[in-house]
Protein backbone atom coordinates (compact mmCIF):
# COMPACT_ATOMS: atom_id res chain seq x y z
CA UNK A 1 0.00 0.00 0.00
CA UNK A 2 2.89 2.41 0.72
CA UNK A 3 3.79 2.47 -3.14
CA UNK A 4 0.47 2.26 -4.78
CA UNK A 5 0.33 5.68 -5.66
CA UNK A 6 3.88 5.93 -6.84
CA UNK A 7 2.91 2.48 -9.05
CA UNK A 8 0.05 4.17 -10.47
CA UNK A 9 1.57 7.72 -11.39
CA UNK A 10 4.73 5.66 -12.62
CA UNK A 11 4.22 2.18 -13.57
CA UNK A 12 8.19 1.59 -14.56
CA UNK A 13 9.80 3.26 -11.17
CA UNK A 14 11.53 -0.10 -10.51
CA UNK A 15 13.65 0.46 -13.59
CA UNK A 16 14.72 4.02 -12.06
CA UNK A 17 16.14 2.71 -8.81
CA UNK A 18 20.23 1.25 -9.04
CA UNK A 19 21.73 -0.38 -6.78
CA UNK A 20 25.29 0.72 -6.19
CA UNK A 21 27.71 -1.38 -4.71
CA UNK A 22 30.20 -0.48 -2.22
CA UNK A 23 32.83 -1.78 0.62
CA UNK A 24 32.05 0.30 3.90
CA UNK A 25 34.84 -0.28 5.29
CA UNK A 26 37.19 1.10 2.00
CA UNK A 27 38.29 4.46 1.84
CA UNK A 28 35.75 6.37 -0.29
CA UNK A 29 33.92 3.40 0.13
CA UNK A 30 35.93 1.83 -2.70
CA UNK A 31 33.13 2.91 -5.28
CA UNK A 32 34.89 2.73 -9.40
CA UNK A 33 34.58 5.40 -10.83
CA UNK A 34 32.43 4.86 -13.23
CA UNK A 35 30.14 4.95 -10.21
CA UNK A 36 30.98 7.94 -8.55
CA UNK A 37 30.18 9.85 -12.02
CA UNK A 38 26.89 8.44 -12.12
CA UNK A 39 26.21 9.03 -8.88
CA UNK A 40 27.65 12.71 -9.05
CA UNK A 41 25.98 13.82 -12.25
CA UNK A 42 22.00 11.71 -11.99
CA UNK A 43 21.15 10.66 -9.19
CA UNK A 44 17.97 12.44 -7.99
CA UNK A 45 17.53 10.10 -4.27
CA UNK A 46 19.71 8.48 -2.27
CA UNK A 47 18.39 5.36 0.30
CA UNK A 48 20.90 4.80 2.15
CA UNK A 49 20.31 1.72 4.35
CA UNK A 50 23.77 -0.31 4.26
CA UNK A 51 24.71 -1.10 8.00
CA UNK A 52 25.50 -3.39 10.86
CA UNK A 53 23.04 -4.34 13.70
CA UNK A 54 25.20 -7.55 15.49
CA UNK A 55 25.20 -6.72 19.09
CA UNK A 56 28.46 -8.27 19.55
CA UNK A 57 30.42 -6.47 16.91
CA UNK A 58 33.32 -4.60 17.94
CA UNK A 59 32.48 -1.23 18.19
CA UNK A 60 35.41 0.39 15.54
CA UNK A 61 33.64 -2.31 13.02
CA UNK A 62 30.28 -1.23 14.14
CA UNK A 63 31.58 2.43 14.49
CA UNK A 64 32.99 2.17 10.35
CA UNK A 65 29.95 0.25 9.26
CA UNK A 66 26.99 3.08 10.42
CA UNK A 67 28.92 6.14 11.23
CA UNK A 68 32.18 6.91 8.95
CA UNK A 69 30.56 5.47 5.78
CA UNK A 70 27.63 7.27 6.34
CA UNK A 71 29.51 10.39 6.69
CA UNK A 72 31.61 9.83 3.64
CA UNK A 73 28.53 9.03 1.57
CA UNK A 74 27.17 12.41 2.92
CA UNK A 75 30.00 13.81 1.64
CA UNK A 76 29.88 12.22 -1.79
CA UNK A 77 26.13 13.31 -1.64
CA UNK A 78 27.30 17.27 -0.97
CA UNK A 79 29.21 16.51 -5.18
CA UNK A 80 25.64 15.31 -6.45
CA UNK A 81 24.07 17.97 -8.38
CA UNK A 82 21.05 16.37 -9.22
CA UNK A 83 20.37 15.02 -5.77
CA UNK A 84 17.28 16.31 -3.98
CA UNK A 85 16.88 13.71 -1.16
CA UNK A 86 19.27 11.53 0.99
CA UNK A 87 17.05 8.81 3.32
CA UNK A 88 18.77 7.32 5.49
CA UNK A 89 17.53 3.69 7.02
CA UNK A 90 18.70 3.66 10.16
CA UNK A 91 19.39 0.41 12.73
CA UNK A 92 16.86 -0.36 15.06
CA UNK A 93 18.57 0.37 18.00
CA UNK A 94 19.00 3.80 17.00
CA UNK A 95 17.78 5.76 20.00
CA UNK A 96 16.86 2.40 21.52
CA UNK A 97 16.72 4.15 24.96
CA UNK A 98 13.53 6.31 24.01
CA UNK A 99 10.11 5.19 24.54
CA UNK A 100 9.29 7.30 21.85
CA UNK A 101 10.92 8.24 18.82
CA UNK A 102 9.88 11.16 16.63
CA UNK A 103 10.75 11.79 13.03
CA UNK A 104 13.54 14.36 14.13
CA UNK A 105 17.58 14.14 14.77
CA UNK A 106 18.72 13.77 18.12
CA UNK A 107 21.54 15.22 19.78
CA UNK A 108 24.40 12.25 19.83
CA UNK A 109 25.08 11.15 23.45
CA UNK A 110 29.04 11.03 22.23
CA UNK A 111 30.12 13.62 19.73
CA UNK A 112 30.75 11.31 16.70
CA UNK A 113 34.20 12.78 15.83
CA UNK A 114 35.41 12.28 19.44
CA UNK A 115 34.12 8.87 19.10
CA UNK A 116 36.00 8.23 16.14
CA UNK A 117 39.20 9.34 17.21
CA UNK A 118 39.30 7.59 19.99
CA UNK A 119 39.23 3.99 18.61
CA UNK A 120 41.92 5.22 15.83
């Protein structure tokens, strides 16, 4: 039901969305570049929704996985000039100590780039 509307107004959407593969873990998340000049010059939405959610990862995996390769696809997605949303799927523990969650961005507990640093 979420889609029907978007199915109806544009039967052939499907064929729109492109998967782009990528290492998280890889500096510039070792995309060719072939890639990054797709993604740079046509690329009108970005879901981004690549992460980790093991408990019992270590946290600089975790920490590479769902923070600094979301940050350097936020950067990539600052080149895009045809880019006019970037949705990010997030983990479901994401604010897992809220009853509540509203559609809004919290203030991080850690600052990220201390966080970061410290497990370099």
């Amino acid at each position: 039901q979420l889609f029907d509307r978007l199915r109806e107004e544009n039967p052939d959407f499907q064929k729109k969305i492109i998967p782009v593969s990528s290492e998280l873990t890889q500096p510039g998340l070792a995309l060719s570049d072939e890639d990054v000049q797709t993604l740079t010059q046509s690329v009108h939405i970005i879901f981004h929704c690549a992460a980790t959610i093991r408990f019992d990862e270590p946290l600089k995996h975790a920490l590479q996985l769902n923070v600094i390769a979301t940050q350097q696809l936020l950067s990539l997605a600052k080149q895009m000039k045809q880019l006019h949303a970037f949705i990010h799927i997030s983990t479901a523990y994401a604010n897992c100590n809220r009853r509540h969650i509203d559609e809004v961005i919290y203030p991080p507990p850690v600052e990220p780039n201390k966080l970061i640093h410290s497990l370099e």
